[in-house]
N, C-alpha and C. Protein backbone atom coordinates (compact mmCIF):
# COMPACT_ATOMS: atom_id res chain seq x y z
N UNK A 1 6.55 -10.72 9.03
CA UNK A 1 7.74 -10.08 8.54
C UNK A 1 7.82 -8.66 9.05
N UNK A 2 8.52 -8.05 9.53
CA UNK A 2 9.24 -6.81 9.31
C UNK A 2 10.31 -6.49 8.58
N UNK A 3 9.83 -4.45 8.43
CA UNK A 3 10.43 -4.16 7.61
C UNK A 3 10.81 -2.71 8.17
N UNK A 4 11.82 -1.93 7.86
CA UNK A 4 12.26 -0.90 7.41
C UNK A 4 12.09 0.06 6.29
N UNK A 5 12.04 1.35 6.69
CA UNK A 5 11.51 1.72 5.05
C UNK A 5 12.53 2.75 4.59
N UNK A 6 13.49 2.36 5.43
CA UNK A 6 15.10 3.44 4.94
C UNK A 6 15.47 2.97 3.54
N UNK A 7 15.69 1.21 3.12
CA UNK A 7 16.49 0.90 2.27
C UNK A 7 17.66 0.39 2.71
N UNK A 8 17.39 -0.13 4.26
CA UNK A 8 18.55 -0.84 4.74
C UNK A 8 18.07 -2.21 4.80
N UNK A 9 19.14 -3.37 5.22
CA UNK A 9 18.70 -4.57 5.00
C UNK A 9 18.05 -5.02 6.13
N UNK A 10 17.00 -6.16 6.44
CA UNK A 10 16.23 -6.66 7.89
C UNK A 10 16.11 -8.36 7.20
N UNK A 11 16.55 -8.66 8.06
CA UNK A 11 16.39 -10.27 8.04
C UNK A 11 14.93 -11.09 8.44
N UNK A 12 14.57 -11.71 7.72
CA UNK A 12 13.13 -12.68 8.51
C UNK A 12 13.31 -13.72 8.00
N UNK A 13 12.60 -14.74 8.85
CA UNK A 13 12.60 -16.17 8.66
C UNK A 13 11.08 -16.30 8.17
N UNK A 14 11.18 -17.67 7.20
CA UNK A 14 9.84 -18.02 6.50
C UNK A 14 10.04 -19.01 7.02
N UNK A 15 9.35 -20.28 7.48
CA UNK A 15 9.76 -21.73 7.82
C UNK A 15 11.71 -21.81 7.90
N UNK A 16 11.65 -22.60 7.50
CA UNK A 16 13.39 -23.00 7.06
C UNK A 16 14.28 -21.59 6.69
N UNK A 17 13.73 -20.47 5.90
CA UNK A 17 14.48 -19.94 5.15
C UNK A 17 14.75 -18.74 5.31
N UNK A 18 15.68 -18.20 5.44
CA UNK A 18 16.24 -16.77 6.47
C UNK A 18 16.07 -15.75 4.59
N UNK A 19 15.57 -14.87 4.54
CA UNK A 19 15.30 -13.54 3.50
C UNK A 19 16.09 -12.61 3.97
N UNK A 20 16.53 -12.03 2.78
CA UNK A 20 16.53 -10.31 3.30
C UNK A 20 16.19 -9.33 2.84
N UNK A 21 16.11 -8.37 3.23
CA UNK A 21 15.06 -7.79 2.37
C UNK A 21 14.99 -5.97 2.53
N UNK A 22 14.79 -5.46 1.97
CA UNK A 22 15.08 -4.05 1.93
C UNK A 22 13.86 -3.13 1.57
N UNK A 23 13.20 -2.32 1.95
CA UNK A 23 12.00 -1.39 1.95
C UNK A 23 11.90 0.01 1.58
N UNK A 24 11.79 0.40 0.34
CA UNK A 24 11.69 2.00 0.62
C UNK A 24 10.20 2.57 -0.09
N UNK A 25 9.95 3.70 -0.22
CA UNK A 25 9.29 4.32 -0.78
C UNK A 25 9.10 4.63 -2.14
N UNK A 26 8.25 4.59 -2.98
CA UNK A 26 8.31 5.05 -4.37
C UNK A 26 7.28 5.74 -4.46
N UNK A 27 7.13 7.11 -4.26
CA UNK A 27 5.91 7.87 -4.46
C UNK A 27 5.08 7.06 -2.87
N UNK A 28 3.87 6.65 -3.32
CA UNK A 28 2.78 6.07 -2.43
C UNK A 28 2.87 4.41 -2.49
N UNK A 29 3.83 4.35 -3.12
CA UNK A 29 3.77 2.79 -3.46
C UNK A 29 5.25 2.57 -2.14
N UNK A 30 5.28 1.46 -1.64
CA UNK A 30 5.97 0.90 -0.72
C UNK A 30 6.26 -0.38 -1.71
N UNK A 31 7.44 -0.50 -2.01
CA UNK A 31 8.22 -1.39 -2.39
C UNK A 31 9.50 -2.27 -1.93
N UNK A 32 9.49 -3.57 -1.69
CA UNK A 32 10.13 -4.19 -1.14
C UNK A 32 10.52 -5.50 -1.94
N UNK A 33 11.86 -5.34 -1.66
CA UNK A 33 12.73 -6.81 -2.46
C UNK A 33 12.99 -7.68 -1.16
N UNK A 34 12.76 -8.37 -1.89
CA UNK A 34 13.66 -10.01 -0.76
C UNK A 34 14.07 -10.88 -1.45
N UNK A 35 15.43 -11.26 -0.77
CA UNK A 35 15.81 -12.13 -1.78
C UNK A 35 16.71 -13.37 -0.32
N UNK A 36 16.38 -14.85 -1.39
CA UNK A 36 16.52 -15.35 -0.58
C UNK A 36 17.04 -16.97 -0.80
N UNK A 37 17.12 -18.36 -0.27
CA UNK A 37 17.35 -19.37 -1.45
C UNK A 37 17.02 -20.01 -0.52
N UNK A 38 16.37 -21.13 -1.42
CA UNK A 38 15.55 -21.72 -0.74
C UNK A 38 15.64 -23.44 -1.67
N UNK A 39 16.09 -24.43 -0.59
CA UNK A 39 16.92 -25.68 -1.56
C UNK A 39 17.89 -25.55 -2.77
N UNK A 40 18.83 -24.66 -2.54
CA UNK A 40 19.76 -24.26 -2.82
C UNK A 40 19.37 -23.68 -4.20
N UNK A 41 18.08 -23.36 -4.45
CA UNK A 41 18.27 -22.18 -5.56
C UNK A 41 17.77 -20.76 -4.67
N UNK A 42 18.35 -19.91 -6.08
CA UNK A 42 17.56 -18.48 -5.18
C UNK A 42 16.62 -18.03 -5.82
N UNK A 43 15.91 -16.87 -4.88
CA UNK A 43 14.48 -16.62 -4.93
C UNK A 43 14.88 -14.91 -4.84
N UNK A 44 13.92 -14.40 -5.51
CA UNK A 44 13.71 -12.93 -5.37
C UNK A 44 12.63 -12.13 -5.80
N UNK A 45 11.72 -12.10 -4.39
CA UNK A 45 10.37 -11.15 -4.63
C UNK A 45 10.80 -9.41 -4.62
N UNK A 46 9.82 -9.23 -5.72
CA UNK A 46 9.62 -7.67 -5.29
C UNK A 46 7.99 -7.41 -5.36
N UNK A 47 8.08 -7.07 -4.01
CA UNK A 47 6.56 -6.81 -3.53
C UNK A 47 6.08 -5.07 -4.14
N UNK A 48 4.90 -4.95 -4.39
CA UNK A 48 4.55 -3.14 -4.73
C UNK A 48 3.32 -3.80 -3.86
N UNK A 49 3.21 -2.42 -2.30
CA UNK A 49 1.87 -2.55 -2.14
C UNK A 49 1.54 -0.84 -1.85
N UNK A 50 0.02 -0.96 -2.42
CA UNK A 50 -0.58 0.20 -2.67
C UNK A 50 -1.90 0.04 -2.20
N UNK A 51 -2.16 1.62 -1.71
CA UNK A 51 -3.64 2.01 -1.19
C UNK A 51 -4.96 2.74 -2.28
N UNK A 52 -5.70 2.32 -2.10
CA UNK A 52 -6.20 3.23 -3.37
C UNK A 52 -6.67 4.56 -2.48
N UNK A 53 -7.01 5.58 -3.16
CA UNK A 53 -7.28 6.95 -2.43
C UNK A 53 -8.37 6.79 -1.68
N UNK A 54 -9.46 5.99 -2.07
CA UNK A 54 -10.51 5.99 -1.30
C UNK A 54 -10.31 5.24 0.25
N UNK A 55 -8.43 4.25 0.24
CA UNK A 55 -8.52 4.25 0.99
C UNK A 55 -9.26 2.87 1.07
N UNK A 56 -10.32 2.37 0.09
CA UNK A 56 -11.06 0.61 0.28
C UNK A 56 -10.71 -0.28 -0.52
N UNK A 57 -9.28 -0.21 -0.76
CA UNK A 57 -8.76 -1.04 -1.53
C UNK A 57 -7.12 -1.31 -1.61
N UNK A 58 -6.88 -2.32 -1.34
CA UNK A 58 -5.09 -2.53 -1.45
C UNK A 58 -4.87 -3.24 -1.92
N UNK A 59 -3.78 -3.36 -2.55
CA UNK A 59 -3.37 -4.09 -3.88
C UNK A 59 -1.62 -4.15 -3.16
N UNK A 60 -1.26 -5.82 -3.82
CA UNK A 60 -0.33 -6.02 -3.58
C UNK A 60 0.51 -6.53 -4.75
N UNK A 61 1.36 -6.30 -5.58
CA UNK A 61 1.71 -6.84 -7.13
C UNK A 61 2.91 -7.29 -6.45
N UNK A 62 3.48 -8.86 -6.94
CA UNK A 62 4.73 -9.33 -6.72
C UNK A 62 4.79 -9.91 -7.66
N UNK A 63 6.37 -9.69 -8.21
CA UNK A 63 6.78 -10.51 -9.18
C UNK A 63 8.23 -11.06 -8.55
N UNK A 64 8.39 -12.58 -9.09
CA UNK A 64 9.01 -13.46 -8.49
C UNK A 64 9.87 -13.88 -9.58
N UNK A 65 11.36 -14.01 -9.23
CA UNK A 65 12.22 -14.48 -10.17
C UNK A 65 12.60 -16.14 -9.21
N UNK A 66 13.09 -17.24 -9.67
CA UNK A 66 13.58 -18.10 -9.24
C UNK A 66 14.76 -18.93 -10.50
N UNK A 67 15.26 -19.88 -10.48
CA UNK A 67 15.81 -20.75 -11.79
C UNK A 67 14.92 -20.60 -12.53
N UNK A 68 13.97 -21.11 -12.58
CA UNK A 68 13.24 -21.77 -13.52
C UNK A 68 12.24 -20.54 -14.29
N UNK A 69 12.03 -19.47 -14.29
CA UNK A 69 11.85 -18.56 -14.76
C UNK A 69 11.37 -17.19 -13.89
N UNK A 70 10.29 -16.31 -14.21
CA UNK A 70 9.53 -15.19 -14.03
C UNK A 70 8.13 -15.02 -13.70
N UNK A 71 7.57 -14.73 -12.89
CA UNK A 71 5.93 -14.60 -12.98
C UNK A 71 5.62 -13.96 -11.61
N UNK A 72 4.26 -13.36 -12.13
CA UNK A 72 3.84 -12.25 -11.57
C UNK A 72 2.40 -12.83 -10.87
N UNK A 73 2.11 -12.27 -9.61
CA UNK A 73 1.00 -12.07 -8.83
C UNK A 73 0.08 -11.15 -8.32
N UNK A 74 -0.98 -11.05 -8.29
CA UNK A 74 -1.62 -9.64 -7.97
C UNK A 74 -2.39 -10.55 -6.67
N UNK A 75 -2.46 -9.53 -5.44
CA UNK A 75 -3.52 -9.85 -4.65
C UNK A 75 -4.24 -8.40 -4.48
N UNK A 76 -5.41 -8.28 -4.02
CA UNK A 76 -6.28 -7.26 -4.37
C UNK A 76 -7.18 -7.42 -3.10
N UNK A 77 -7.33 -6.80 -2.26
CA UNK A 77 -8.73 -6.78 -0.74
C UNK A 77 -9.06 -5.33 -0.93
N UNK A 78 -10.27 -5.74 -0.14
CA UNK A 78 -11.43 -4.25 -0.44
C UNK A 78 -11.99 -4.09 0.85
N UNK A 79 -12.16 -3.79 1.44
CA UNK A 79 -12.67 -2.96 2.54
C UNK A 79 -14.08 -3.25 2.38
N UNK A 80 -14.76 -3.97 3.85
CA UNK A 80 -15.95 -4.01 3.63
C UNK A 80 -16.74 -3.76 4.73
């Protein structure tokens, strides 16, 4: 995927399914929505990814709306 970090829109394809998606800044946190539909419902991530200061650790929090409800993901890598 690419992205922009103005807050303008950039298109990417996942398999089948064209996103769009918009990037800006929040403090140190880089935050990004995409929204998108996928078998004719829609989908909408908002990604938060963050560095920790040391710098050995990034964290990625997405929470995902679709029909069928809400839920949240954390991925977490460490530098080794």
């Amino acid at each position: 995927f690419k992205y922009v970090t103005d807050g303008s829109d950039v298109s990417n394809t996942n398999g089948p399914v064209e996103m769009k998606s918009k990037a800006k800044w929040d403090g140190d946190v880089l935050v990004v929505e995409t929204k998108g539909s996928m078998q004719g419902n829609d989908l909408t991530l908002t990604d938060k990814w963050s560095l920790s200061g040391d710098g050995k650790t990034f964290k990625m929090s997405r929470h995902i709306k679709v029909a069928q409800g809400e839920f949240d993901q954390v991925y977490v890598y460490d530098k080794q």
